[in-house]
C-alpha atoms as a PDB file:
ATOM      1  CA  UNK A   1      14.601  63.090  87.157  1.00  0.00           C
ATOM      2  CA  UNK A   2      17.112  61.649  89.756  1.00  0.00           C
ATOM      3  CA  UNK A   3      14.439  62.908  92.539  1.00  0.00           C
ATOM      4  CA  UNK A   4      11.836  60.662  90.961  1.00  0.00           C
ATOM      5  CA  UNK A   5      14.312  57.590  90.339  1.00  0.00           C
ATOM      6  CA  UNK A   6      15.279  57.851  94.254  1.00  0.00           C
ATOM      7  CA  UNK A   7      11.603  57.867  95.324  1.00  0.00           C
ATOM      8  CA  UNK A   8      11.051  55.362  92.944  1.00  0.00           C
ATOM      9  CA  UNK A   9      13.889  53.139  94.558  1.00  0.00           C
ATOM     10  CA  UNK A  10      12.761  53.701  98.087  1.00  0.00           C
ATOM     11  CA  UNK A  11       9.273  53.189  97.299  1.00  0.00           C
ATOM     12  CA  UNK A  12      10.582  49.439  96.164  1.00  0.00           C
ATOM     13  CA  UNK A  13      12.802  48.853  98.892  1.00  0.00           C
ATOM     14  CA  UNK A  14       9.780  49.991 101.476  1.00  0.00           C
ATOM     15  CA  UNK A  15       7.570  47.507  99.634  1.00  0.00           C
ATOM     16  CA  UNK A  16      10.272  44.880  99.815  1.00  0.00           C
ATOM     17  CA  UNK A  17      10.388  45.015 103.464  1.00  0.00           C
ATOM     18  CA  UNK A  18       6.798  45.212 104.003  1.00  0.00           C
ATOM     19  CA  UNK A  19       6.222  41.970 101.848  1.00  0.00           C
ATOM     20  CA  UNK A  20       9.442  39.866 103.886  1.00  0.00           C
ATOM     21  CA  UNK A  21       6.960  40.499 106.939  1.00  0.00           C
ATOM     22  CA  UNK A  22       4.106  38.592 105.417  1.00  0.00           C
ATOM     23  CA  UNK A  23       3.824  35.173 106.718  1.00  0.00           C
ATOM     24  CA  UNK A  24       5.370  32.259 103.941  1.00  0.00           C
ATOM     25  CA  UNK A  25       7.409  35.171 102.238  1.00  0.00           C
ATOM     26  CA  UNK A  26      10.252  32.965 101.551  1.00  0.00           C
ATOM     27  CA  UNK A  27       7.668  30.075  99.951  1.00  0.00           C
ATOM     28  CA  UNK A  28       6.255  32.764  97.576  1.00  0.00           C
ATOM     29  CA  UNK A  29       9.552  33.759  96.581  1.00  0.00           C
ATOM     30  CA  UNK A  30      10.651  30.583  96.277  1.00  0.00           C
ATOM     31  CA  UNK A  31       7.999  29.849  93.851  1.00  0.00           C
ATOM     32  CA  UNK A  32       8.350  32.746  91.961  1.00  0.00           C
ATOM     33  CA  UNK A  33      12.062  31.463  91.524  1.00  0.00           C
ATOM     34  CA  UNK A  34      11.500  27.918  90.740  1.00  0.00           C
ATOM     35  CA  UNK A  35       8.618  28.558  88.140  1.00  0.00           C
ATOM     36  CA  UNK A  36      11.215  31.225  86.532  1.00  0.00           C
ATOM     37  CA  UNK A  37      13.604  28.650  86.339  1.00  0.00           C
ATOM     38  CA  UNK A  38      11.126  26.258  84.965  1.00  0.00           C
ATOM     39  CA  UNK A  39      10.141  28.416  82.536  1.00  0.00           C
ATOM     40  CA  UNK A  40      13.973  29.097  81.228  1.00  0.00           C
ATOM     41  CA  UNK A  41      14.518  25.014  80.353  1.00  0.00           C
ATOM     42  CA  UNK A  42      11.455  25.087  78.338  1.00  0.00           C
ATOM     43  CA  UNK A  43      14.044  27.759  76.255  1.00  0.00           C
ATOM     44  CA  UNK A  44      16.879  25.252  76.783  1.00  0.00           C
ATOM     45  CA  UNK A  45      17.535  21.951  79.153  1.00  0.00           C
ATOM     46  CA  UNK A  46      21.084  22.512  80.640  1.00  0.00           C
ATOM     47  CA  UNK A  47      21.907  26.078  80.385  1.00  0.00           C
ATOM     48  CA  UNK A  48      19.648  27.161  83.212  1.00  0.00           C
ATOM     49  CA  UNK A  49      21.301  24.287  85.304  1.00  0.00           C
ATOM     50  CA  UNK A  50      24.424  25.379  84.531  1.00  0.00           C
ATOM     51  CA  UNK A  51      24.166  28.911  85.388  1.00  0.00           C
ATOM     52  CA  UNK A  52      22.323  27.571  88.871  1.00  0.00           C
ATOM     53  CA  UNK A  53      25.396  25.498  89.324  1.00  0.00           C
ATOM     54  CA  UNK A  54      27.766  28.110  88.623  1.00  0.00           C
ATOM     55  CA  UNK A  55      26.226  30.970  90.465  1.00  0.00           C
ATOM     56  CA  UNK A  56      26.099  28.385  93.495  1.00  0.00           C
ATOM     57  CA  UNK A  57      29.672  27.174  92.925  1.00  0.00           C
ATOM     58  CA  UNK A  58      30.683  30.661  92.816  1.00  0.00           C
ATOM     59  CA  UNK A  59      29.172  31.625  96.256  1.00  0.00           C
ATOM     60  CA  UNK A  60      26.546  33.938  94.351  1.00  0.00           C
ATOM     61  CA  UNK A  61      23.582  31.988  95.316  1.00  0.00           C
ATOM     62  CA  UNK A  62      22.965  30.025  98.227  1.00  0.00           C
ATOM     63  CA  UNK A  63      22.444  26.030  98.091  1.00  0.00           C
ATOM     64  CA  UNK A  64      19.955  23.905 100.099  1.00  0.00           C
ATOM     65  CA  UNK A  65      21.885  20.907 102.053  1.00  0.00           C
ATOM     66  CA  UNK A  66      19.812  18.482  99.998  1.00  0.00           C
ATOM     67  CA  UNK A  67      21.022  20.325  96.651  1.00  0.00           C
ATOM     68  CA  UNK A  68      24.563  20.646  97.507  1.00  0.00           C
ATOM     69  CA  UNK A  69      25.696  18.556  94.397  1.00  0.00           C
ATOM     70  CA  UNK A  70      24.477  21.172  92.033  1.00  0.00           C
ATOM     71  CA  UNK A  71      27.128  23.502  93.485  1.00  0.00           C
ATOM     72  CA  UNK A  72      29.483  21.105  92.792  1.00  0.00           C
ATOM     73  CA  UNK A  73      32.477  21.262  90.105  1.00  0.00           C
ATOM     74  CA  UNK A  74      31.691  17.835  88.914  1.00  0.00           C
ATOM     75  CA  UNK A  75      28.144  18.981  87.755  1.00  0.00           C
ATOM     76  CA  UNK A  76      29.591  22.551  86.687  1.00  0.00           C
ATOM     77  CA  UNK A  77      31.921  20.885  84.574  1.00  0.00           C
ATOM     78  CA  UNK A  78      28.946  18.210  83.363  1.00  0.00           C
ATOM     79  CA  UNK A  79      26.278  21.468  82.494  1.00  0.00           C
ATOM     80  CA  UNK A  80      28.866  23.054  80.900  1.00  0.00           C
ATOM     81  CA  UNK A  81      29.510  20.857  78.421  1.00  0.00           C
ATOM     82  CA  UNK A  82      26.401  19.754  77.830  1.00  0.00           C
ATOM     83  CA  UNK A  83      25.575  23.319  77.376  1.00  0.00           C
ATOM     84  CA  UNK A  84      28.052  23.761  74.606  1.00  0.00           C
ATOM     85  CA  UNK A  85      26.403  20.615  73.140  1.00  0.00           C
ATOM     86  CA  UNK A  86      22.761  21.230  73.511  1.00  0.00           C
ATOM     87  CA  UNK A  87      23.337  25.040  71.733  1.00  0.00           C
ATOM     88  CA  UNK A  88      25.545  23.813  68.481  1.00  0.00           C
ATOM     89  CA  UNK A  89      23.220  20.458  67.981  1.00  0.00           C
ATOM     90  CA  UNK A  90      20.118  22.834  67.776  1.00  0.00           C
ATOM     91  CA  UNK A  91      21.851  24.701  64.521  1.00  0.00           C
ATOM     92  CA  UNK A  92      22.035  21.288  62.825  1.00  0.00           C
ATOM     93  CA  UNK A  93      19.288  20.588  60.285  1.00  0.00           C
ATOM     94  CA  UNK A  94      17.115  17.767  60.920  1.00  0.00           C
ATOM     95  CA  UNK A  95      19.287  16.928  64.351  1.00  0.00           C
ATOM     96  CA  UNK A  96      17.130  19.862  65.598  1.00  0.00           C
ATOM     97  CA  UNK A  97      13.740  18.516  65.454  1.00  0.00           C
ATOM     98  CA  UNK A  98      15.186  15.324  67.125  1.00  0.00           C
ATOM     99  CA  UNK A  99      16.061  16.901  70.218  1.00  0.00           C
ATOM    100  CA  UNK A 100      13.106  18.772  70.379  1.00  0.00           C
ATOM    101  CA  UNK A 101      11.195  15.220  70.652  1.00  0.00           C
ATOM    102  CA  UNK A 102      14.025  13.885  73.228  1.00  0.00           C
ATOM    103  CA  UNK A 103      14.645  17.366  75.011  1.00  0.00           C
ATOM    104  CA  UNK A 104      10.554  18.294  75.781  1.00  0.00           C
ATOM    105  CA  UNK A 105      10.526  15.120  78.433  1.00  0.00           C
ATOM    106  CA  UNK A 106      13.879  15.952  79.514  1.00  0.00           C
ATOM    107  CA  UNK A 107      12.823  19.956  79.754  1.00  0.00           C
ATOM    108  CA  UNK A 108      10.378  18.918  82.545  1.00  0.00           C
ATOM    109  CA  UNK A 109      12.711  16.586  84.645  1.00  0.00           C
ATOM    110  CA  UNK A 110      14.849  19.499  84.744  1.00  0.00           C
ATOM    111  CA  UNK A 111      12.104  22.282  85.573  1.00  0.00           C
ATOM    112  CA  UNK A 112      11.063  19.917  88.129  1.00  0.00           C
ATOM    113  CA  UNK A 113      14.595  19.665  89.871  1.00  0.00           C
ATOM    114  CA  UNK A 114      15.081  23.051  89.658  1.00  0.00           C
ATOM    115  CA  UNK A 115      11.607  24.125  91.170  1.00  0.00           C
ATOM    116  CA  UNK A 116      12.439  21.565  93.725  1.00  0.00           C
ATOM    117  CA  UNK A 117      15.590  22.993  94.934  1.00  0.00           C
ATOM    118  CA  UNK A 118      13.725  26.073  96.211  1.00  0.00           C
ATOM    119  CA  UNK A 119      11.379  23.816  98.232  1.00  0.00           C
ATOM    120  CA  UNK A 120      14.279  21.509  99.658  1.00  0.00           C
ATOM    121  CA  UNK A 121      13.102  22.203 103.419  1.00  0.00           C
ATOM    122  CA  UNK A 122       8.966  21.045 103.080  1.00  0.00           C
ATOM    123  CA  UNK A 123       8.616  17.224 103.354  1.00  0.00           C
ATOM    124  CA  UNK A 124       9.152  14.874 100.189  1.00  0.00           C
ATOM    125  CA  UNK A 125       5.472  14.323  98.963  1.00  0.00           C
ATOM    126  CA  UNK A 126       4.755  17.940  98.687  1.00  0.00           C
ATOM    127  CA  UNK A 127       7.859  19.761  97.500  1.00  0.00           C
ATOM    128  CA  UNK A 128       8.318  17.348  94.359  1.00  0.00           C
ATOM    129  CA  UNK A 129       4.500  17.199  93.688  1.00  0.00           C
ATOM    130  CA  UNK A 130       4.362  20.836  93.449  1.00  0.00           C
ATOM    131  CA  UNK A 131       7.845  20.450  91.611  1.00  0.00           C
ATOM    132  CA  UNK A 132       6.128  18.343  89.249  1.00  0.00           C
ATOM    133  CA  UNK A 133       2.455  20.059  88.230  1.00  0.00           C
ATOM    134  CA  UNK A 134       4.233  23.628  88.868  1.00  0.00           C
ATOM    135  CA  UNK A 135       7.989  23.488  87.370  1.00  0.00           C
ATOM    136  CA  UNK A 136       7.699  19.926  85.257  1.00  0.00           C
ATOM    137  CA  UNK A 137       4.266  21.437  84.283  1.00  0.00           C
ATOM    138  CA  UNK A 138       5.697  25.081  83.079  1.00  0.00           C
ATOM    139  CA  UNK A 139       8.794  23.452  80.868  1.00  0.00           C
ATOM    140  CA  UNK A 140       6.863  21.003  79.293  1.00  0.00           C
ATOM    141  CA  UNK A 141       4.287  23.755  78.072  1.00  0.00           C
ATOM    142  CA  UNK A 142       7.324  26.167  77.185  1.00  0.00           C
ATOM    143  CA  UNK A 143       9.135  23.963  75.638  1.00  0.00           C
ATOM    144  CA  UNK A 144       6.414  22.005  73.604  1.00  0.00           C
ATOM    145  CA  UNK A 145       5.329  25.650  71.865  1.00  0.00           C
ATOM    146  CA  UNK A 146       9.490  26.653  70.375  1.00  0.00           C
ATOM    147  CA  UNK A 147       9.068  22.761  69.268  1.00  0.00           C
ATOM    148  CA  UNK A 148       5.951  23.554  67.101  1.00  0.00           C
ATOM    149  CA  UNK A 149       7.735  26.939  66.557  1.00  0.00           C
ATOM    150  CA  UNK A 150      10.523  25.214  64.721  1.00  0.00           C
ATOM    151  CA  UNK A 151       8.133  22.699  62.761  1.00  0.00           C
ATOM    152  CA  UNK A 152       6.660  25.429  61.635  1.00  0.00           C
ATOM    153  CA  UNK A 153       9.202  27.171  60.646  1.00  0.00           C
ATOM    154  CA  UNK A 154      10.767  24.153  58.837  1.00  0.00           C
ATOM    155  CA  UNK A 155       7.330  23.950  56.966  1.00  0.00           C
ATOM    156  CA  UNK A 156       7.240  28.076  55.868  1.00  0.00           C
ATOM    157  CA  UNK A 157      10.907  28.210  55.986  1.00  0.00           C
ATOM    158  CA  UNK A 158      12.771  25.379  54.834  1.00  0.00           C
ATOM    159  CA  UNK A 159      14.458  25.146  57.687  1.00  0.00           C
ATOM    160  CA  UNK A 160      16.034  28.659  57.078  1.00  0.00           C
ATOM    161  CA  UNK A 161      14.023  30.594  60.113  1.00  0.00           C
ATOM    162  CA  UNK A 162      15.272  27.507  62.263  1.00  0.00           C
ATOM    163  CA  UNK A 163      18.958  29.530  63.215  1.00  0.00           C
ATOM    164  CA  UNK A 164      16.553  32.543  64.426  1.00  0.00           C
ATOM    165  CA  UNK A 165      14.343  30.268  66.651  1.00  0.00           C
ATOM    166  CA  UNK A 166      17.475  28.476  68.332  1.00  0.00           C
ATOM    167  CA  UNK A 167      19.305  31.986  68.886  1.00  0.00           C
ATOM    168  CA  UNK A 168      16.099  32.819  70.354  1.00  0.00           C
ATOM    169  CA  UNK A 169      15.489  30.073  72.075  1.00  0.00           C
ATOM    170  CA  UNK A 170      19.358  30.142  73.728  1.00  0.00           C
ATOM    171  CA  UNK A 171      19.328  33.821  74.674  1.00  0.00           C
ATOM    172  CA  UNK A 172      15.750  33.694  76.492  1.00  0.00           C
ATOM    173  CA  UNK A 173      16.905  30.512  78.815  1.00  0.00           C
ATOM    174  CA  UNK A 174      20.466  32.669  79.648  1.00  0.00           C
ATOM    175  CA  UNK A 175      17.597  35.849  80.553  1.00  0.00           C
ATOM    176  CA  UNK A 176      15.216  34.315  82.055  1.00  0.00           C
ATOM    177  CA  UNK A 177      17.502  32.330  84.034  1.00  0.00           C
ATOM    178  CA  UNK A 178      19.350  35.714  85.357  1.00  0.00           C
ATOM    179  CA  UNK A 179      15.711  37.332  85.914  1.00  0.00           C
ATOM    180  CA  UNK A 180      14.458  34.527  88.473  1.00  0.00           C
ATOM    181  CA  UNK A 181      17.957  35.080  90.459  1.00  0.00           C
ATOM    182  CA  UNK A 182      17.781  38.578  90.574  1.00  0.00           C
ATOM    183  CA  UNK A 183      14.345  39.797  90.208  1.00  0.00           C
ATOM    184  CA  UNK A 184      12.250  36.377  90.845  1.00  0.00           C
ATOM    185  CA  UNK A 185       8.957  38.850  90.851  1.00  0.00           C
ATOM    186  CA  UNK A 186       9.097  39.556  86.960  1.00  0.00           C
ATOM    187  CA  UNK A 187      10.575  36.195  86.014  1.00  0.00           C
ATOM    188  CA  UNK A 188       7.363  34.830  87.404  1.00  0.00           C
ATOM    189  CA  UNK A 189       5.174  37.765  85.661  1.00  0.00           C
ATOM    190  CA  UNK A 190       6.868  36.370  82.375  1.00  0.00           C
ATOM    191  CA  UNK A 191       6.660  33.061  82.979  1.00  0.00           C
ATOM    192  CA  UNK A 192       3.056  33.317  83.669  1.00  0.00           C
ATOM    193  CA  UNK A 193       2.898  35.490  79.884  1.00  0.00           C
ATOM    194  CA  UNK A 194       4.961  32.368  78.072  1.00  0.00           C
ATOM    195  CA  UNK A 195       2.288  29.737  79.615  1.00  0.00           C
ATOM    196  CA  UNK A 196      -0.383  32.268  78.393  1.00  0.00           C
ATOM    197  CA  UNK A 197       0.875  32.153  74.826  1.00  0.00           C
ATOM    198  CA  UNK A 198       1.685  28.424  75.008  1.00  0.00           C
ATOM    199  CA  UNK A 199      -2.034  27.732  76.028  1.00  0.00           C
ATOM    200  CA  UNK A 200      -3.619  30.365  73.631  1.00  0.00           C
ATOM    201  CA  UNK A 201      -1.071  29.909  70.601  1.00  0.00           C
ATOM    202  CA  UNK A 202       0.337  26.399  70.834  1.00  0.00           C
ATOM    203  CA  UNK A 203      -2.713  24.454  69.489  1.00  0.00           C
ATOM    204  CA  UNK A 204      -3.133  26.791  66.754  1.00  0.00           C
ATOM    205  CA  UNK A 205       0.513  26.010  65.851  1.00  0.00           C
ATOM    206  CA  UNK A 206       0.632  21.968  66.090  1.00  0.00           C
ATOM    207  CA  UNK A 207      -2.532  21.925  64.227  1.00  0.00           C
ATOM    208  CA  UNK A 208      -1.409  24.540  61.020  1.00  0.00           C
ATOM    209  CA  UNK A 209       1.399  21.632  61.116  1.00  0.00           C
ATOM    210  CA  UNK A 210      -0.653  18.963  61.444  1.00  0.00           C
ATOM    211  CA  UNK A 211      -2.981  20.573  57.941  1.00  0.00           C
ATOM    212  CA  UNK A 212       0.195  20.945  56.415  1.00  0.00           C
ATOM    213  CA  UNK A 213       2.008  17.307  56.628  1.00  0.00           C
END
C-alpha cells in the first residue's frame, strides 16, 4: 500500500511539472483559484475574504501589488468581524431571508474582487470583465440556489431546517475557500458541480416556491 501511495504521489508531482511548462499555466491556475473563491461567497460573503486576508496577512499566500490592502490588518480586522456577523444573523428567523435578498448582489461584488485579485497583472478591461461574467457570474448563481434553499425550507420546514442550511452554508465557504488555496484543480472541479446543480436544480426550486406562496 505505501508503494502505491508513493507512485501515486510522484505520478502527481510529474504531472505538476509537466503542466507549469505549458504556456499561460499561471492564468489557468489563476482561474481555477478565482472561480473557487467565487464559488465559496456564494456559501457566504465575508468569510472567504477573510480567510484570503488572513492567509495573505500571515505570509501564507502571496498578494498582487494592486491587492495589497487585502493583506492588510485594517481589512483583517474589518472581515473578521463582519464574519462573526454575517454567521450569527443567518441563525435569526426572518433576519435570514433578508440577507439572502441584500447578500446575493453583495455575493457577486465579492466573487468578482476575489477572481480579480488573481488577474491583477492583465490590463483593466479584461481582468474585471472576466472578474465579472466568471467570479460575479459563479456567486450570484451559488448563492441565488442556498437562497431558494432556505425559502424552501421555511415553506416545508417552518423555518426549522433553516439552522441546517446556514451550518451548511458556513462550513462549505470555510472548505471551499481552503480547497482553491491549496488544491485550486478540485475547487474548480466543484465549483463547476455547484453551477451544474444551480442551473439544473435552482429553477425547479424558486418555482415549487413560487406554487406554494
Amino acid at each position: 500500500m505505501l508503494y502505491i501511495c508513493n507512485g501515486i504521489g510522484r505520478l502527481i508531482l510529474l504531472m505538476l511539472q509537466m503542466l507549469e511548462n505549458l504556456p499561460y499555466w499561471q492564468y489557468i491556475i489563476g482561474a481555477f483559484i478565482g472561480i473557487g473563491l467565487a464559488a465559496a461567497t456564494g456559501f457566504r460573503v465575508f468569510l472567504p475574504v477573510f480567510i484570503v486576508s488572513l492567509a495573505s496577512y500571515m505570509g501564507w499566500i502571496p498578494v498582487n501589488e494592486h491587492f495589497v490592502w487585502m493583506s492588510g490588518l485594517p481589512t483583517l480586522i474589518i472581515t473578521g468581524v463582519a464574519t462573526v456577523v454575517e454567521i450569527l444573523a443567518y441563525y435569526i428567523p426572518f433576519v435570514d431571508h433578508l440577507l439572502d435578498t441584500i447578500f446575493v448582489p453583495m455575493a457577486t461584488i465579492a466573487g468578482s474582487i476575489l477572481f480579480a485579485s488573481q488577474f491583477a497583472d492583465l490590463s483593466a478591461f479584461p481582468q474585471w470583465a472576466m472578474a465579472l461574467i466568471a467570479g460575479g457570474g459563479t456567486a450570484a448563481a451559488v448563492s441565488s440556489v442556498f437562497a431558494g434553499t432556505r425559502a424552501a425550507s421555511t415553506a416545508t420546514t417552518g423555518g426549522i431546517g433553516n439552522h441546517l442550511v446556514s451550518t451548511t452554508e458556513t462550513a462549505g465557504a470555510a472548505v471551499m475557500t481552503g480547497i482553491a488555496l491549496i488544491v485550486p484543480v478540485i475547487a474548480f472541479i466543484i465549483a463547476i458541480l455547484l453551477l451544474y446543480f444551480a442551473f439544473k436544480f435552482g429553477k425547479r426550486i424558486w418555482r415549487r416556491i413560487g406554487r406554494r406562496t
